[in-house]
Protein backbone atom coordinates (compact mmCIF):
# COMPACT_ATOMS: atom_id res chain seq x y z
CA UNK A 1 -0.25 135.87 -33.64
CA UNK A 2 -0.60 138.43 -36.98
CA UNK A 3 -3.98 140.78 -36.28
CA UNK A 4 -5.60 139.13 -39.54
CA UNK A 5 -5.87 135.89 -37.54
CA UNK A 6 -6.85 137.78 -34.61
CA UNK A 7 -9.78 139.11 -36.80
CA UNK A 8 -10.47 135.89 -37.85
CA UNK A 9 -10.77 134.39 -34.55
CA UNK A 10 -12.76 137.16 -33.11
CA UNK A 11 -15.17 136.87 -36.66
CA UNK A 12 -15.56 133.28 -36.37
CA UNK A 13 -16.38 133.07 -32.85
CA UNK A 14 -18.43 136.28 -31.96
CA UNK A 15 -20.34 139.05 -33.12
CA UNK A 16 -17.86 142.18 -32.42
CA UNK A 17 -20.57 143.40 -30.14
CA UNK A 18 -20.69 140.08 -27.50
CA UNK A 19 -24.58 139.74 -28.61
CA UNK A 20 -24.00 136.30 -29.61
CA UNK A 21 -22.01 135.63 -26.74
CA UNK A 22 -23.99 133.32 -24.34
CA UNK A 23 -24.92 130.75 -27.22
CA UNK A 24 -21.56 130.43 -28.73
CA UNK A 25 -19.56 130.65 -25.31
CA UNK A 26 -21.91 127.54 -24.02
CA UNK A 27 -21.76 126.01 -27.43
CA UNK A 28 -18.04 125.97 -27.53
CA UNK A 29 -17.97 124.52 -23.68
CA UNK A 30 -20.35 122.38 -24.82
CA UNK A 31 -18.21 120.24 -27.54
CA UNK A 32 -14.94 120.69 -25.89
CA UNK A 33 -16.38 119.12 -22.66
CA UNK A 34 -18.32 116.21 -24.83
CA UNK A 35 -15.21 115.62 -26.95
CA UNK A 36 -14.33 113.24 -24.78
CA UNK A 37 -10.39 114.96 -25.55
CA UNK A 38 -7.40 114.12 -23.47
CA UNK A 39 -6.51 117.65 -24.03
CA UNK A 40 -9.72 119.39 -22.20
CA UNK A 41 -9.39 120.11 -18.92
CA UNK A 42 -12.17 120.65 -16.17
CA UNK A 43 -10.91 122.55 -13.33
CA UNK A 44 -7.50 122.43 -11.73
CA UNK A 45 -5.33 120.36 -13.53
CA UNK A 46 -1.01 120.43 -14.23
CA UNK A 47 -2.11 121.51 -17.58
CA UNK A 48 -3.84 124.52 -16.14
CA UNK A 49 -2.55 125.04 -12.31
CA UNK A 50 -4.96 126.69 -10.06
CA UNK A 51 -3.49 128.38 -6.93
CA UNK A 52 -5.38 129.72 -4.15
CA UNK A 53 -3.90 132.85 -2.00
CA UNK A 54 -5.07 134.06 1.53
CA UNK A 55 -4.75 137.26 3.53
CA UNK A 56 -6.90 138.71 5.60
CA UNK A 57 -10.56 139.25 4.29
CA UNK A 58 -9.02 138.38 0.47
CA UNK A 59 -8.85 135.73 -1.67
CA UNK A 60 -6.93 135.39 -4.91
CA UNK A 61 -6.92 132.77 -7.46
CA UNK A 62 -4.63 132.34 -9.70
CA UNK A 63 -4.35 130.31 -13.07
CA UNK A 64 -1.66 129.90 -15.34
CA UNK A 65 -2.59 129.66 -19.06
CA UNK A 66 -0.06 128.13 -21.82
CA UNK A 67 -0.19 129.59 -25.01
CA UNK A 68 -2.31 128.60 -27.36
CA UNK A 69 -4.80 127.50 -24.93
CA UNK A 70 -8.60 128.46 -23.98
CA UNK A 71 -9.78 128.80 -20.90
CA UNK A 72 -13.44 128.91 -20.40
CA UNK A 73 -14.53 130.47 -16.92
CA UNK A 74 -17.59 129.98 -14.58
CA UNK A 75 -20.07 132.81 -14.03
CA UNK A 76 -19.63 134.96 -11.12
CA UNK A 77 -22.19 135.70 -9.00
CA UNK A 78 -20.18 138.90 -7.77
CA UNK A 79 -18.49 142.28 -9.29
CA UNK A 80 -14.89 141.18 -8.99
CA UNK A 81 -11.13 142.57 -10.17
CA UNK A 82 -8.97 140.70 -12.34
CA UNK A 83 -5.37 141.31 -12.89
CA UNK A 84 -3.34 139.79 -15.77
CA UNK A 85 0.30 139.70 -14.48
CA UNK A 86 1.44 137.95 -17.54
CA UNK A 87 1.44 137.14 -21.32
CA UNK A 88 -1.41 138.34 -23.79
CA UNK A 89 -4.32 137.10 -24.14
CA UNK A 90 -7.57 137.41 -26.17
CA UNK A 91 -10.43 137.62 -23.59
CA UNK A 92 -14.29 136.89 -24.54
CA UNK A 93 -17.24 138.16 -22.76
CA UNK A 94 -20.29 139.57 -23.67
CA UNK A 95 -18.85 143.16 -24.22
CA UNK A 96 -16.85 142.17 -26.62
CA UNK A 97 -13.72 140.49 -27.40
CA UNK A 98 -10.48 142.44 -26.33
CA UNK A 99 -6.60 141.94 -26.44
CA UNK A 100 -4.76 142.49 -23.12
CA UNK A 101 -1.32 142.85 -22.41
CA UNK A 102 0.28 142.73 -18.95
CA UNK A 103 0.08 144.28 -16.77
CA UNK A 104 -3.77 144.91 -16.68
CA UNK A 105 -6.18 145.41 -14.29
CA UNK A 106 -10.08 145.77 -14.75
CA UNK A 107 -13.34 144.69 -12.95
CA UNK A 108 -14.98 141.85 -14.19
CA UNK A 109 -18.85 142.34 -14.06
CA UNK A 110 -21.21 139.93 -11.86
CA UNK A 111 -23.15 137.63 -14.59
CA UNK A 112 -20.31 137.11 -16.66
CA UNK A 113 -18.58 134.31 -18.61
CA UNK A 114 -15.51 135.13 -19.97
CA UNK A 115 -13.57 132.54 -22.40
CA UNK A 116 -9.80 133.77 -22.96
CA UNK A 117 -7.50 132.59 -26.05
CA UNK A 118 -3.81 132.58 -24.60
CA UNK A 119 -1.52 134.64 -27.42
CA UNK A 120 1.37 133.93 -25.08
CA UNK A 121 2.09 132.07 -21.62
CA UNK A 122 -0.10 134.26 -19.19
CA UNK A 123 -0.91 134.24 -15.67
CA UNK A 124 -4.14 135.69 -14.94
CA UNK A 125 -5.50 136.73 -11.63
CA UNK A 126 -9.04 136.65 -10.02
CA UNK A 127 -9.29 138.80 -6.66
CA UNK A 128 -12.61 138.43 -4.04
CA UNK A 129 -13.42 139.46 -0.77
CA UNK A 130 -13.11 136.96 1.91
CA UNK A 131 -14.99 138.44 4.70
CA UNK A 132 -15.09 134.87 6.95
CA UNK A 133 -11.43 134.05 6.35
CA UNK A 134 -13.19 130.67 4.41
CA UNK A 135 -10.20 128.41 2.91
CA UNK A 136 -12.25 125.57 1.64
CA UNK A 137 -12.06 126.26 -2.17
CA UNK A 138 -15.32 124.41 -2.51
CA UNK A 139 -17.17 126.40 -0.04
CA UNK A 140 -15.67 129.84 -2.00
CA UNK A 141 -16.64 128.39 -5.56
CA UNK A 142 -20.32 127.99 -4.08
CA UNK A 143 -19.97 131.64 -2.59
CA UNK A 144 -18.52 132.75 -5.69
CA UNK A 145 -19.79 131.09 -9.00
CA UNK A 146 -22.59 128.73 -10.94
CA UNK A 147 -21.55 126.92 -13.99
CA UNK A 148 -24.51 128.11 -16.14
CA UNK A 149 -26.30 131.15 -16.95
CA UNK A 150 -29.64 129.45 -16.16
CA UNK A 151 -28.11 129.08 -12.74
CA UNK A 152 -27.30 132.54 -12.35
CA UNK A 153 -30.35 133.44 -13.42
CA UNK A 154 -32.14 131.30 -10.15
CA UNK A 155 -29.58 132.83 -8.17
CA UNK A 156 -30.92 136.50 -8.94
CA UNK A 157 -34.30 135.61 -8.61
CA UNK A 158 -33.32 134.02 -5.24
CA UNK A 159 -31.62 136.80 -4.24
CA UNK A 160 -33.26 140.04 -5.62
């Protein structure tokens, strides 16, 4: 992808500083989930594969992103590390939007959405702790995430 369509993208979507960030990110989810589109996906799907990892107090999770897609995470409720093993991608958040290249590492901050823009076939890594060994990826998404920032916001009020 040439940088002046990178610039567009990034101009389009977001303010260079994130601080339109949480009303365009929800917007965005917002008509690609109502478009009724047999090319969203919600969740794990072949399109986007989810896969789960396990070792002792850890657990990874791991999706593969096609280029030329956007994937649009949940919030985390938790400081967490990411790892992008492969590909490029443009990834949104409320800092800012930034290219990455693998391989990357950084920390992804609790309260944050991040939307990514696949500039090639990447594979993109979330790490947690896993304290109670818990396998049930239901049971970890409730540890883990909400699906809305009003959510997170009850959860910090709940949990202050």
């Amino acid at each position: 992808m040439a940088n002046t369509e990178l610039a567009e993208i990034k101009q389009m979507m977001f303010q260079p500083d994130g601080s339109n960030f949480i009303e365009e990110v929800e917007r965005i989810e917002n008509l690609l989930i109502n478009s009724n589109s047999p090319d969203i996906f919600v969740g794990n799907s072949d399109e986007m594969p989810l896969t789960h990892s396990f070792s002792e107090g850890i657990y990874a999770r791991e999706i593969v992103i096609k280029k030329g897609m956007f994937a649009i995470g949940k919030i985390h409720k938790f400081d967490h590390t990411f790892f992008l093993m492969k590909g490029k991608l443009l990834l949104c958040t409320q800092e800012g939007v930034k290219e990455l290249e693998a391989p990357y590492y950084g920390n992804a901050i609790a309260g944050t959405k991040r939307m990514a823009i696949a500039l090639e076939d990447t594979v993109f890594v979330n790490v947690h702790p896993n304290p109670n060994n818990i396998k049930d990826i239901d049971k970890l998404e409730d540890i883990y995430v909400v699906s809305s920032y009003e959510e997170y916001k009850n959860y910090k009020l709940l949990n202050e």
